[in-house]
N, C-alpha and C. Protein backbone atom coordinates (compact mmCIF):
# COMPACT_ATOMS: atom_id res chain seq x y z
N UNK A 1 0.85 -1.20 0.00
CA UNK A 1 0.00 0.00 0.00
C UNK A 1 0.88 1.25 0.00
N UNK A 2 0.31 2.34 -0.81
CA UNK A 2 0.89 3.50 -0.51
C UNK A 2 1.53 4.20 0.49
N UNK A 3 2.74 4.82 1.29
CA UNK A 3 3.31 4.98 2.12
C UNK A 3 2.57 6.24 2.37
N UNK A 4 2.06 6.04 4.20
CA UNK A 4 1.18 7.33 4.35
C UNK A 4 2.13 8.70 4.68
N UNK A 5 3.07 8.36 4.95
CA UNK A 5 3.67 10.05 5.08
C UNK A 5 5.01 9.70 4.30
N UNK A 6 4.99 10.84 3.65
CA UNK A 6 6.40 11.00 2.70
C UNK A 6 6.80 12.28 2.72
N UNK A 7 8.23 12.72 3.36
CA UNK A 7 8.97 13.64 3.64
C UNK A 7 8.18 14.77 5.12
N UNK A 8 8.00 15.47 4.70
CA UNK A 8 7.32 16.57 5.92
C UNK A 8 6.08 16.29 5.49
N UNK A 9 5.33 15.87 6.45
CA UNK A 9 3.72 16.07 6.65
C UNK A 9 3.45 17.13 7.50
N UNK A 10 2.75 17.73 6.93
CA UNK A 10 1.55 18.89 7.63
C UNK A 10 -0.15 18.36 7.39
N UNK A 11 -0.77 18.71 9.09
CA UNK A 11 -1.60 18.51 9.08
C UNK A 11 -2.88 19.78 9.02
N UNK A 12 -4.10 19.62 7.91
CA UNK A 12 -4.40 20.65 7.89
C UNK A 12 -6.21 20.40 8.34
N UNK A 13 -6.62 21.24 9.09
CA UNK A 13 -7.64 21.32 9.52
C UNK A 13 -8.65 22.14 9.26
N UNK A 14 -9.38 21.21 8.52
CA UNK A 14 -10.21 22.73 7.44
C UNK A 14 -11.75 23.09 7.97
N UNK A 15 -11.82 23.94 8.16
CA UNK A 15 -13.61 24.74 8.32
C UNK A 15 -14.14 23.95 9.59
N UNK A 16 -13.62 23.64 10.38
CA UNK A 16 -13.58 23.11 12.38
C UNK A 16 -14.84 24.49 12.76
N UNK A 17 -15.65 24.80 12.16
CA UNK A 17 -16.79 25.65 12.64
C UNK A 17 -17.88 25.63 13.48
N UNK A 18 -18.25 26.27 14.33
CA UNK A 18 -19.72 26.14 15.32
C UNK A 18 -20.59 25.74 14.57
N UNK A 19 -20.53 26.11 12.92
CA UNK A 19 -21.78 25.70 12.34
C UNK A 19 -22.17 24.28 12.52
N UNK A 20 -21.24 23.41 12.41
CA UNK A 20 -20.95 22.10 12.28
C UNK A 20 -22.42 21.43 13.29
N UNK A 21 -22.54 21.80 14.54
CA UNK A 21 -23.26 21.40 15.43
C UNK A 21 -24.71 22.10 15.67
N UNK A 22 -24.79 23.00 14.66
CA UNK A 22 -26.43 23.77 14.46
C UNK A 22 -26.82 23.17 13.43
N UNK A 23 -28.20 22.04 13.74
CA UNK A 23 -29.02 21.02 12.88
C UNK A 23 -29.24 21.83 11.61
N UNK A 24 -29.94 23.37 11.88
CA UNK A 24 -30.34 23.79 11.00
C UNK A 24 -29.46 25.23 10.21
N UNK A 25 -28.61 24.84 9.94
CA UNK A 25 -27.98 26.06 9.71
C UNK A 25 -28.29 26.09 7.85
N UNK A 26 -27.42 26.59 7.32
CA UNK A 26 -27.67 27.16 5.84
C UNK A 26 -27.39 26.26 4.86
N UNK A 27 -26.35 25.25 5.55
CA UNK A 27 -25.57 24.54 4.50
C UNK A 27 -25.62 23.36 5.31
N UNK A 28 -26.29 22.08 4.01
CA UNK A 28 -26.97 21.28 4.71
C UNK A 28 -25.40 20.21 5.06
N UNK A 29 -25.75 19.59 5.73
CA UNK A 29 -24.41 18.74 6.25
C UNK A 29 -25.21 17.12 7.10
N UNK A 30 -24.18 16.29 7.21
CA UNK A 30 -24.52 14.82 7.54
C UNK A 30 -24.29 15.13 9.03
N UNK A 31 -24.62 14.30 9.93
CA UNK A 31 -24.56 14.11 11.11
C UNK A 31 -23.90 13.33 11.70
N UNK A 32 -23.67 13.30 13.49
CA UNK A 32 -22.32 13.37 13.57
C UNK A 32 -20.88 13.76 13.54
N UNK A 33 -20.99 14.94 13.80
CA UNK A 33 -20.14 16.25 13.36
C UNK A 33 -19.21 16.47 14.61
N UNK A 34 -20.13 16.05 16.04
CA UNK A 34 -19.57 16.09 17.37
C UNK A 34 -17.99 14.51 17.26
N UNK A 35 -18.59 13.64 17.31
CA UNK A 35 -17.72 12.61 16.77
C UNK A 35 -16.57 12.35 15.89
N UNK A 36 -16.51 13.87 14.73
CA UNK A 36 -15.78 14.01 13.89
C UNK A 36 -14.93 14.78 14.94
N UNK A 37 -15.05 16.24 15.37
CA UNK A 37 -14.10 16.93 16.03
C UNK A 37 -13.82 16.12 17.04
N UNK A 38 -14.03 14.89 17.79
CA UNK A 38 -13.53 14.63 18.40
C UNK A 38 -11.96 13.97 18.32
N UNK A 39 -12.13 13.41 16.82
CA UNK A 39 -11.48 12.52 16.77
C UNK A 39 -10.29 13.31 15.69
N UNK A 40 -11.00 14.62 15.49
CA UNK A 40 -9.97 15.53 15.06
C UNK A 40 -8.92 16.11 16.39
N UNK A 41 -9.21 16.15 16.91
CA UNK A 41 -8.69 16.70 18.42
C UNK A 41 -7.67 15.55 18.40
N UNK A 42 -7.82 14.36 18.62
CA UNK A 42 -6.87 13.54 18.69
C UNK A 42 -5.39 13.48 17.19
N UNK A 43 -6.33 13.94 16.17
CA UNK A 43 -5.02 13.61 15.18
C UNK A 43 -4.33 15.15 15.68
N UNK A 44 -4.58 16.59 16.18
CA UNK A 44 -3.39 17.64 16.08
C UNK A 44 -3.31 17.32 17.50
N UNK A 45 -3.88 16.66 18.30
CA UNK A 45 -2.92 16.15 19.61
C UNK A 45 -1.70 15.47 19.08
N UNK A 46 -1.80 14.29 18.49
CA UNK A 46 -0.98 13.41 17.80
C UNK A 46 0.17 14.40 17.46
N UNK A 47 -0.14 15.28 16.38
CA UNK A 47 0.68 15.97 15.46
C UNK A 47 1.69 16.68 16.04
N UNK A 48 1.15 17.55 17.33
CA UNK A 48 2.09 18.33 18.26
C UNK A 48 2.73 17.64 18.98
N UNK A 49 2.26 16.30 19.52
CA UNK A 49 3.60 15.86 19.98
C UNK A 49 4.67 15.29 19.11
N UNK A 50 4.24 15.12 17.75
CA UNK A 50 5.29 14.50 16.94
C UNK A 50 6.04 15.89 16.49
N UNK A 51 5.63 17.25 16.85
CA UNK A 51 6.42 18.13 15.92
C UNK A 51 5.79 18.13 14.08
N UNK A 52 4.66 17.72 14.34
CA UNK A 52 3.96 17.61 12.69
C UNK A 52 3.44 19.59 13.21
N UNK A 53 3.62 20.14 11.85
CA UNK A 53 2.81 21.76 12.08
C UNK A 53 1.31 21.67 11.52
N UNK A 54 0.95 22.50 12.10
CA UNK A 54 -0.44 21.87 11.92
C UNK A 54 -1.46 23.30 11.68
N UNK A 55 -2.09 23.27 10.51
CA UNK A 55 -2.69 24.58 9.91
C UNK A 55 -4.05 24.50 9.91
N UNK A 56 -4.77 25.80 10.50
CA UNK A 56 -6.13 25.72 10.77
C UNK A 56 -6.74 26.69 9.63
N UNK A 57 -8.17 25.94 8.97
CA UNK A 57 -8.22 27.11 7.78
C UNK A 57 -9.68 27.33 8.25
N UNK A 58 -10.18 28.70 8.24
CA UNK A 58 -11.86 29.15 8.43
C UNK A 58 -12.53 29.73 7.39
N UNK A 59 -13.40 29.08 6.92
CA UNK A 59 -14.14 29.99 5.69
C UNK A 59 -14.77 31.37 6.59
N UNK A 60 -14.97 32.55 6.17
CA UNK A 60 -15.45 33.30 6.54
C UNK A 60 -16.04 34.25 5.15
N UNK A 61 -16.62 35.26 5.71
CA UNK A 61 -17.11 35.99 4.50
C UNK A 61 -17.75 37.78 5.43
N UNK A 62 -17.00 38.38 4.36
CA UNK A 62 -17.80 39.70 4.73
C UNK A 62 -19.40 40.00 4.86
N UNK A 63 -19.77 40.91 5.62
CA UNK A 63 -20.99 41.16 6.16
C UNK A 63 -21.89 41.79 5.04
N UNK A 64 -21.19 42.34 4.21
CA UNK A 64 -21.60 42.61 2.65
C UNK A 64 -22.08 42.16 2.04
N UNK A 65 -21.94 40.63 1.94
CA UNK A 65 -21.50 39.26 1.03
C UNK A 65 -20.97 39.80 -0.23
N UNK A 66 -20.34 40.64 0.00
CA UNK A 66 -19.56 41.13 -1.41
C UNK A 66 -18.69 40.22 -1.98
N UNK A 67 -18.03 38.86 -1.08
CA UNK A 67 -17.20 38.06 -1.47
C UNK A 67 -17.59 36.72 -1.85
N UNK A 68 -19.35 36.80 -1.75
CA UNK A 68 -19.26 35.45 -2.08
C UNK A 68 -19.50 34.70 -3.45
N UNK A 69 -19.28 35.73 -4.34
CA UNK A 69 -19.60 35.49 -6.04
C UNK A 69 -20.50 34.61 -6.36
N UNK A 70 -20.12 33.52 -7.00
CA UNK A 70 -21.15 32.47 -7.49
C UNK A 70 -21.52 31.14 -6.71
N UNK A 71 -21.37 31.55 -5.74
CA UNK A 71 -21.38 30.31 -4.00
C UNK A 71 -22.00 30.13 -3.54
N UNK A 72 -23.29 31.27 -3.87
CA UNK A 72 -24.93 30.98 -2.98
C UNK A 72 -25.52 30.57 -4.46
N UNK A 73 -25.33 29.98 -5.43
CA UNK A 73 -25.62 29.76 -6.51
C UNK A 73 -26.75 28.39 -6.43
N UNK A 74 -26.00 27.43 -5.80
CA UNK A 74 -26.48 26.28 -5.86
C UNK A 74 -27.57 25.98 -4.27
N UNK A 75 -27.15 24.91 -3.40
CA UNK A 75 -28.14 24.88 -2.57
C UNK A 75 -27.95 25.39 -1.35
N UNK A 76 -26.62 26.21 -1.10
CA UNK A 76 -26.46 26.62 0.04
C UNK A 76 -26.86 28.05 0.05
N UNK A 77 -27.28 28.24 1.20
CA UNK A 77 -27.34 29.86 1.63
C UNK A 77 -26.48 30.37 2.61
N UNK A 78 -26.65 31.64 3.30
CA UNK A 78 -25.90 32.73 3.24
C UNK A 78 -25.05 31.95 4.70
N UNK A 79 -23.76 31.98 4.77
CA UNK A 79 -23.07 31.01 5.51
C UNK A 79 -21.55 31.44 6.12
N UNK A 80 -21.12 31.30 7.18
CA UNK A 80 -19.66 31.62 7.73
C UNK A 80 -19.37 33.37 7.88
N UNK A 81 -20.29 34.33 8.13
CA UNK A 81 -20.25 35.25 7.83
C UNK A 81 -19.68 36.16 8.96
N UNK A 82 -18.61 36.76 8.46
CA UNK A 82 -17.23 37.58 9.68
C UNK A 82 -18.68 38.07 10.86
N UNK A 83 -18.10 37.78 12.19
CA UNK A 83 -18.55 38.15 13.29
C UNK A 83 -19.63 36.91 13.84
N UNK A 84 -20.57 36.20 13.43
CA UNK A 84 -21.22 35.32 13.92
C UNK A 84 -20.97 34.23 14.89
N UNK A 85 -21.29 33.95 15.24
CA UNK A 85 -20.98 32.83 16.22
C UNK A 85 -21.05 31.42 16.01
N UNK A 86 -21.48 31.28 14.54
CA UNK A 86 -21.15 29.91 14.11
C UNK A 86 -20.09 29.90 13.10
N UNK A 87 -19.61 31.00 12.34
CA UNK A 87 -18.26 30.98 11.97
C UNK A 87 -16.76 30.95 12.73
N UNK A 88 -17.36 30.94 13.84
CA UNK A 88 -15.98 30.54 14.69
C UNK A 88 -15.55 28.93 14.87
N UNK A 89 -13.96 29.40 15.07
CA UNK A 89 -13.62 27.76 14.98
C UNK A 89 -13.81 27.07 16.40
N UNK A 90 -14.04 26.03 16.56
CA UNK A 90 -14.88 25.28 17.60
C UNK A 90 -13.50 25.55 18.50
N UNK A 91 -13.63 25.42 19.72
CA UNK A 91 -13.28 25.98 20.27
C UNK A 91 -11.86 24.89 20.75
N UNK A 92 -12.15 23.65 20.95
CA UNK A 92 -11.15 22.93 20.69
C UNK A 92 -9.81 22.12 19.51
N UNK A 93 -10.51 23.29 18.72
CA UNK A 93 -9.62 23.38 17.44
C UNK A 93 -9.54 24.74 16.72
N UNK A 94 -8.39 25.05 17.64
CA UNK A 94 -7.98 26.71 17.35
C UNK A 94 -6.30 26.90 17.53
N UNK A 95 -5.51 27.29 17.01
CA UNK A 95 -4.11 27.17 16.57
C UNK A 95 -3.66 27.47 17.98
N UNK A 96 -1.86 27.03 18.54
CA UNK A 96 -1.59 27.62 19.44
C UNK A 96 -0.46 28.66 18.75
N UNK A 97 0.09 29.04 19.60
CA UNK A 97 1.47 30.50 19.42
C UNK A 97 2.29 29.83 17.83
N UNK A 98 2.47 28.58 17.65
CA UNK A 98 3.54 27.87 16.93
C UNK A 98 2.76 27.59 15.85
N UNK A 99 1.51 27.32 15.57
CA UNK A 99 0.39 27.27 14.60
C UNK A 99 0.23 28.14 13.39
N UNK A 100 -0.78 27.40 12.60
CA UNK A 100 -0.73 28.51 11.83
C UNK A 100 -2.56 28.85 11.39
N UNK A 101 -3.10 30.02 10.80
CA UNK A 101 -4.13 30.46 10.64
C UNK A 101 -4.41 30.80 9.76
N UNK A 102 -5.35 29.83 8.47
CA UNK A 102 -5.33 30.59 7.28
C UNK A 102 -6.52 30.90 6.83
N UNK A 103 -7.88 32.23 7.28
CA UNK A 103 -8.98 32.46 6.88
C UNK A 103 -9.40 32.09 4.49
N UNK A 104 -10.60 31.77 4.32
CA UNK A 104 -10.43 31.52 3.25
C UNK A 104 -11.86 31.74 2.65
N UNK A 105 -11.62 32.90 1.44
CA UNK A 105 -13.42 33.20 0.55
C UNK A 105 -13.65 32.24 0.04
N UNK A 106 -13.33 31.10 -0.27
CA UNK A 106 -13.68 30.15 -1.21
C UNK A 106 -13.27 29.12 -0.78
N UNK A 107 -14.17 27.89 -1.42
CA UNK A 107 -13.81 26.69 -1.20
C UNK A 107 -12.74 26.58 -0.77
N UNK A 108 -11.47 26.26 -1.45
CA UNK A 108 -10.26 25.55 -1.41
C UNK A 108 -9.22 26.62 -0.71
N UNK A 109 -8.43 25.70 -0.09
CA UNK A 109 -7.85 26.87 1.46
C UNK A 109 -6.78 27.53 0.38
N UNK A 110 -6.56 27.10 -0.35
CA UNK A 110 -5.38 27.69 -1.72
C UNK A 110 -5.98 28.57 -2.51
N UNK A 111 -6.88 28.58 -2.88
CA UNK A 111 -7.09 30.03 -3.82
C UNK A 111 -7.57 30.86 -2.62
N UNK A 112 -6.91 32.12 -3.28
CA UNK A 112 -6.58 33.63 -2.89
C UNK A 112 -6.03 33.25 -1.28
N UNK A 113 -5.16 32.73 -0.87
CA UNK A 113 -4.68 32.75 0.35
C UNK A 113 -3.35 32.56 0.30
N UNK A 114 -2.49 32.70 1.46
CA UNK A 114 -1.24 32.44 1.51
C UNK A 114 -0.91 30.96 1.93
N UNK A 115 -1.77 30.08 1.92
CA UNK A 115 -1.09 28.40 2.27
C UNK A 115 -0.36 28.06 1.76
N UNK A 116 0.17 28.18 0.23
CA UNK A 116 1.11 28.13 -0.54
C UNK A 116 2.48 28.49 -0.45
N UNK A 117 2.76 29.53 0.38
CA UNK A 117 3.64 29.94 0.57
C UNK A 117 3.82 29.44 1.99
N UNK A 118 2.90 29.08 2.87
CA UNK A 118 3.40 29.03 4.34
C UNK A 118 4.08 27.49 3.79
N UNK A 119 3.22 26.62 3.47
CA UNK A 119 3.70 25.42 2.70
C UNK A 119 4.77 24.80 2.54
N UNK A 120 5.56 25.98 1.54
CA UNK A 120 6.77 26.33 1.35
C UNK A 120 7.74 26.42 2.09
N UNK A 121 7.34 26.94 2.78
CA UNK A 121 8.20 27.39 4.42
C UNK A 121 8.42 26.48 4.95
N UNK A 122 7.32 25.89 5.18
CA UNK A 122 7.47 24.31 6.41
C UNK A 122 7.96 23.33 5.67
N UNK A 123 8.03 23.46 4.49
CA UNK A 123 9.06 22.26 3.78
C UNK A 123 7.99 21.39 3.38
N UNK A 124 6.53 21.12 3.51
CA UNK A 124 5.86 20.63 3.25
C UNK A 124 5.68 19.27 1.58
N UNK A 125 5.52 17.87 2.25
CA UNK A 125 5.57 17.09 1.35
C UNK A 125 4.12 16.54 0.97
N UNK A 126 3.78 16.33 2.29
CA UNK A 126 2.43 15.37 2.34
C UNK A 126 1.57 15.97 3.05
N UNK A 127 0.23 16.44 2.81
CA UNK A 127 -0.88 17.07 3.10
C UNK A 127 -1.91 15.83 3.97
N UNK A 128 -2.14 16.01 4.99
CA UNK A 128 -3.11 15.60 5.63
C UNK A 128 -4.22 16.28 5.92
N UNK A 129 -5.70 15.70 5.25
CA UNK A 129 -6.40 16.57 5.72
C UNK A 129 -7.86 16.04 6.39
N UNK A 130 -8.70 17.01 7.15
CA UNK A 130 -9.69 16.51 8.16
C UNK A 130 -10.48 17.75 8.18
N UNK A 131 -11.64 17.92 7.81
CA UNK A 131 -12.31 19.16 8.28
C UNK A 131 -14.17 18.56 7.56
N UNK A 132 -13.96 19.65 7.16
CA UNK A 132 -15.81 19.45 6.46
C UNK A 132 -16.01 20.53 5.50
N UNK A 133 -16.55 20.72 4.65
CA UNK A 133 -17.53 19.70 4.31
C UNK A 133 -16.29 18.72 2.91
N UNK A 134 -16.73 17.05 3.25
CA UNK A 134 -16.19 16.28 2.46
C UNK A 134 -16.09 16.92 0.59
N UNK A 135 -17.69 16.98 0.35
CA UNK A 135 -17.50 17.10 -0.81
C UNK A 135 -17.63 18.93 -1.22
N UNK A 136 -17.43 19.87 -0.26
CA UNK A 136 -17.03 21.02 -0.82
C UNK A 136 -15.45 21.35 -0.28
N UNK A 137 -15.31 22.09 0.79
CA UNK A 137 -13.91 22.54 0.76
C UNK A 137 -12.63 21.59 1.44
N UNK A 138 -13.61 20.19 1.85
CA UNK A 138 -12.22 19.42 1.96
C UNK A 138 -12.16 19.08 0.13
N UNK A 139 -12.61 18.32 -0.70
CA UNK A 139 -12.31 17.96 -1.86
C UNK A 139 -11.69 19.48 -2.49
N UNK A 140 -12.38 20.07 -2.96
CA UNK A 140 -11.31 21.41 -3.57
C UNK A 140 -10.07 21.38 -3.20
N UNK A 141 -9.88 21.76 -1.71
CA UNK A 141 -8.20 21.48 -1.05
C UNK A 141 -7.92 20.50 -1.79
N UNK A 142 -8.19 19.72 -1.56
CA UNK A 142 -7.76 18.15 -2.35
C UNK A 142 -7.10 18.50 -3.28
N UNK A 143 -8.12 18.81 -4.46
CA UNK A 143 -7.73 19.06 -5.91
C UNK A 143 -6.52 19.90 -6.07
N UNK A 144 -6.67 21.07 -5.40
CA UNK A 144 -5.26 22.26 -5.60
C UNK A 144 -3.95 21.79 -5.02
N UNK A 145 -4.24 20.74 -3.91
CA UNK A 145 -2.98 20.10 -2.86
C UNK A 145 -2.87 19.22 -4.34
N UNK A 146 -3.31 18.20 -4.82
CA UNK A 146 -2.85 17.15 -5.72
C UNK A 146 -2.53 17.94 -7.30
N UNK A 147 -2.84 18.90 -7.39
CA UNK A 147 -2.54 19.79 -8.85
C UNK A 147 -1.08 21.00 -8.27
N UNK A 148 -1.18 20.88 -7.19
CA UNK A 148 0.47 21.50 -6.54
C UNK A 148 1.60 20.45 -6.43
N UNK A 149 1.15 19.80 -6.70
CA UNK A 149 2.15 18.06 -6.85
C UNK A 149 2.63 17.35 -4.95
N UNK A 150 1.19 17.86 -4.05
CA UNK A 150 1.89 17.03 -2.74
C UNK A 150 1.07 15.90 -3.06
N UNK A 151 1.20 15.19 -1.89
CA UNK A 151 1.33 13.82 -1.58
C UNK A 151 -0.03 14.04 -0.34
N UNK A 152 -1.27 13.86 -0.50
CA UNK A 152 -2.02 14.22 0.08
C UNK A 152 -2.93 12.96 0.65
N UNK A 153 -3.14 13.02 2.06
CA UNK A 153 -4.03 11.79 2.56
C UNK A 153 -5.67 12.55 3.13
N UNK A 154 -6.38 11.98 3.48
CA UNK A 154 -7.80 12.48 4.10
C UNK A 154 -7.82 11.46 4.85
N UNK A 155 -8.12 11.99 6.11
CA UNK A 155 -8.94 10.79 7.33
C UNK A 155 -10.00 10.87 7.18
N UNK A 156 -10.53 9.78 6.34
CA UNK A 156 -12.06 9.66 5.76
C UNK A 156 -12.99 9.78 7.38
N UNK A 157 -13.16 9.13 8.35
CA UNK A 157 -13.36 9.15 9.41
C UNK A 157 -13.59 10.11 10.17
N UNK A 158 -12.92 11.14 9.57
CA UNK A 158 -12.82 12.44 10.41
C UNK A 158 -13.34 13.94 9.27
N UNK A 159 -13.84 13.61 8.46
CA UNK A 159 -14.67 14.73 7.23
C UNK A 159 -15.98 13.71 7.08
N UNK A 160 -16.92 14.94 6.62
CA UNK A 160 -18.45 14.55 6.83
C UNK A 160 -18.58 15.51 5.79
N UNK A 161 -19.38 15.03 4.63
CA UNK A 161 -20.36 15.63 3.74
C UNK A 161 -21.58 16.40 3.98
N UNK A 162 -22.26 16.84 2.84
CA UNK A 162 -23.51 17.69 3.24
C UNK A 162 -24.29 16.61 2.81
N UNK A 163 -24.08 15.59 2.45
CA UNK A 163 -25.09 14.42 2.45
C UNK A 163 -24.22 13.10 2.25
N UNK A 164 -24.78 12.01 2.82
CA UNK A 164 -24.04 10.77 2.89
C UNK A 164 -23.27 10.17 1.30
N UNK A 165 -24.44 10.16 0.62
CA UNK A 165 -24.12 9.92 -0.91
C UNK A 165 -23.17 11.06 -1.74
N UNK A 166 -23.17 12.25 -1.16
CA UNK A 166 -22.18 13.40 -1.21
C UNK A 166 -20.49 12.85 -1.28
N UNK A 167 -20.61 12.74 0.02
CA UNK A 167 -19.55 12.28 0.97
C UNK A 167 -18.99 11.10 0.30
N UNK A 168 -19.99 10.43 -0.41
CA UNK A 168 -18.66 8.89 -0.34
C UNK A 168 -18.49 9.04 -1.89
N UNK A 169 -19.21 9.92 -2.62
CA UNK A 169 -18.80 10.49 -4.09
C UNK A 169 -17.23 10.97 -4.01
N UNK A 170 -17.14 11.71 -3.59
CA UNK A 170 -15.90 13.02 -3.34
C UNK A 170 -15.06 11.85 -2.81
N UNK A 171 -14.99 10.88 -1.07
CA UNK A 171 -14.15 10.40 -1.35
C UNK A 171 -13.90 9.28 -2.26
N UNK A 172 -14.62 8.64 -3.16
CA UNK A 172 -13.99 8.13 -4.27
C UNK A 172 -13.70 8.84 -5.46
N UNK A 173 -14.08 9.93 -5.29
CA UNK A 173 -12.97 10.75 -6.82
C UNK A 173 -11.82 10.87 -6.35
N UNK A 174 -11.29 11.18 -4.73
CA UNK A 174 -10.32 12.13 -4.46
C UNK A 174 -9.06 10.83 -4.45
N UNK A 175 -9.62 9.39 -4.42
CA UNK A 175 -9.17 8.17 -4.07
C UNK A 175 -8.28 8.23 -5.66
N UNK A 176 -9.17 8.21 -6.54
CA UNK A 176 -9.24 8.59 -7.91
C UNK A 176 -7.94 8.83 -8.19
N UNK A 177 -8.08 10.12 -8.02
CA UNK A 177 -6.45 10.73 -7.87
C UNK A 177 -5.25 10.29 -7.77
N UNK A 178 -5.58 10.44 -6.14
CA UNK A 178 -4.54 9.75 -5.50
C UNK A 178 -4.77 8.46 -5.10
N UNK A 179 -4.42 7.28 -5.33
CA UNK A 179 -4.19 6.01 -4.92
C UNK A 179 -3.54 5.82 -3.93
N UNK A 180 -4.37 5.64 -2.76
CA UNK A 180 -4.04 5.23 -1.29
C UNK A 180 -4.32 6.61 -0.76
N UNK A 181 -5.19 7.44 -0.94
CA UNK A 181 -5.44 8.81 -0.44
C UNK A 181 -6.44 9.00 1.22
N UNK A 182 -6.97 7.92 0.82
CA UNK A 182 -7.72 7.86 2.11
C UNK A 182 -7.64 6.86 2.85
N UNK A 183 -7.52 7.25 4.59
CA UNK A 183 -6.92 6.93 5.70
C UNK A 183 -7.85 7.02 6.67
N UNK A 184 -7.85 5.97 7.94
CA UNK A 184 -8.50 5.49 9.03
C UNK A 184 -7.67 6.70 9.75
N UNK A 185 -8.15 7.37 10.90
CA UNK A 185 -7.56 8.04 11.47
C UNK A 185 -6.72 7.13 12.45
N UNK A 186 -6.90 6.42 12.67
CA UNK A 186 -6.09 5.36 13.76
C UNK A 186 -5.18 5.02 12.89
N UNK A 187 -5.08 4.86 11.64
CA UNK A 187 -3.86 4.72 10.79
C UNK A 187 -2.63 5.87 10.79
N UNK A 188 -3.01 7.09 11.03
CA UNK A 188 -2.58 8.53 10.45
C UNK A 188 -2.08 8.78 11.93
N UNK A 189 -2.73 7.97 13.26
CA UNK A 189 -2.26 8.39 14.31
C UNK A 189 -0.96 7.44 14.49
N UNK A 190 -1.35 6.50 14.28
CA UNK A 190 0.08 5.33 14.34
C UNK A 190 1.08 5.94 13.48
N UNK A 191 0.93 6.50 12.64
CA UNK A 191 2.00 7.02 11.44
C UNK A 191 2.66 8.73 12.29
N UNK A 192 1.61 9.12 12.59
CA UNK A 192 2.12 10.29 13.60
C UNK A 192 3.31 10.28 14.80
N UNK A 193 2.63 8.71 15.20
CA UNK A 193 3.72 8.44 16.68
C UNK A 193 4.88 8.17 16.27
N UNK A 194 5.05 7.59 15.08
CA UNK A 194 6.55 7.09 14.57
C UNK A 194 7.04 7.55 13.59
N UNK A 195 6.24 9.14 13.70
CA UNK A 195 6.87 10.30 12.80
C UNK A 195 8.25 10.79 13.65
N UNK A 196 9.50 10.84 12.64
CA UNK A 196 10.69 11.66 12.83
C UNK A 196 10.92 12.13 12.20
N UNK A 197 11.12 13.70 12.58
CA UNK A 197 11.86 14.74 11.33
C UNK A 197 11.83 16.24 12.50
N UNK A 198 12.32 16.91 11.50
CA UNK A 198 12.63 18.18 12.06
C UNK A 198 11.91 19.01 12.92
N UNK A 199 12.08 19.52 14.37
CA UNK A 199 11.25 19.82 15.41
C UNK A 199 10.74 21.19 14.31
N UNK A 200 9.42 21.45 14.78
CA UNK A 200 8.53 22.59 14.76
C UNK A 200 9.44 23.92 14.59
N UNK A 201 9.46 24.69 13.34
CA UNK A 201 9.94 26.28 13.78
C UNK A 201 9.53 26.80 15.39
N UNK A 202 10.31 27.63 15.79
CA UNK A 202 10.36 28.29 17.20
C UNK A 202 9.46 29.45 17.01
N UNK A 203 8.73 30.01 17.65
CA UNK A 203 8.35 30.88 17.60
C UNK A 203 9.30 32.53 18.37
N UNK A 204 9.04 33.24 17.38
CA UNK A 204 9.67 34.38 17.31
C UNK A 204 8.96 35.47 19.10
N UNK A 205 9.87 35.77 19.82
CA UNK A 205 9.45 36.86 20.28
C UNK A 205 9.26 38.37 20.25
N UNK A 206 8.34 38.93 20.85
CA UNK A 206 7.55 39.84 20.06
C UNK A 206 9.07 41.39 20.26
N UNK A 207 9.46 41.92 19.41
CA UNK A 207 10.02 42.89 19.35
C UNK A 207 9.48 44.40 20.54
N UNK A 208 10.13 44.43 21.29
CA UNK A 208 9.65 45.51 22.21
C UNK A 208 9.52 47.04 21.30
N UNK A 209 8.67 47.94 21.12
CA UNK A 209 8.83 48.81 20.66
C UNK A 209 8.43 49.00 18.89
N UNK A 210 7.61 47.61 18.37
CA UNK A 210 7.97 47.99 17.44
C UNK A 210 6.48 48.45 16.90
N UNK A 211 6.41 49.26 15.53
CA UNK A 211 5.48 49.72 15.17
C UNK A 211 4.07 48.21 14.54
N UNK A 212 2.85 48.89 15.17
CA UNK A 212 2.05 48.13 15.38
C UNK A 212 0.94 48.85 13.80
């Protein structure tokens, strides 16, 4: 079988939102959502103690909706919108000092954002990813992570669709792709513990005096 981590893995944690747990919110989603973050909690537990960096991405959107172009098009409505209280990231999945934070207008945490470049930075080989929704902005990530040439896994286990038949579409396209792409999270955690490689960048202290 495909080797689940190759060179630097980063783990990325996509759209971890309050919405997740409001039955009725805008954008319809599968259930069981509590069960998913749980078991997300355990893979960036995993990750920090292995020294894996680990990137949190939030869809959000201006109060305008000036940003949301052709996105309320189909069956979702008006959703993640700056200041609300279900666009926040759940509260047990929120970056620490060493973390990283990448807000995002669109689907895929790569267009119009800087992940690409943080990416870069961390030396990044192999993309792990876990968030929701399966078949909108975890699959997009997908697509731009596998059209950037990484090496990308999904803890099927740990992403949930906006409908069941959704969900197991997306992960067999994304399988598609990549051959051996999708992962048991108990797999990704065993692969975590007997991850070795280069400790975590340090975090910088804050310059006394400097312009804000």
């Amino acid at each position: 079988m495909t080797e689940l981590l190759i060179g630097q893995p980063v783990l990325i944690s996509i759209d971890h939102q309050r919405a997740g747990y409001n039955e009725n919110y805008a954008v319809p989603q599968m259930g069981g959502y509590a069960g998913r973050v749980e078991r997300a909690v355990e893979l960036v537990e995993a990750a920090r103690s292995a020294g894996i960096p680990v990137i949190f991405i939030q869809e959000r959107h201006a109060r305008t909706l000036a940003d949301f172009g052709r996105e309320l098009d189909g069956s979702e409505g008006v959703h993640c919108v700056e200041g609300d209280p279900d666009t926040e990231l759940v509260e047990s999945l929120r970056p620490q000092p060493d973390e990283y934070f990448v807000p995002k207008r669109r689907y895929s945490a790569f267009f119009g954002t800087d992940l690409e470049i943080l990416l870069k930075g961390l030396g990044a080989s192999t993309l792990v990813l876990c968030g929701a929704l399966t078949d909108v902005c975890v699959h997009y990530t997908f697509v731009d992570a596998h059209q950037h040439d990484y090496h990308v896994r999904v803890a099927r286990d740990v992403v949930g669709g906006s409908s069941q038949e959704a969900h197991e579409a997306s992960l067999t396209a994304m399988e598609y792709l990549q051959t051996g792409a999708l992962r048991e999270s108990a797999e990704i955690l065993a692969a975590f513990g007997a991850f070795r490689g280069r400790p975590r960048p340090a975090v910088q202290a804050a310059v006394e005096g400097a312009v804000r």
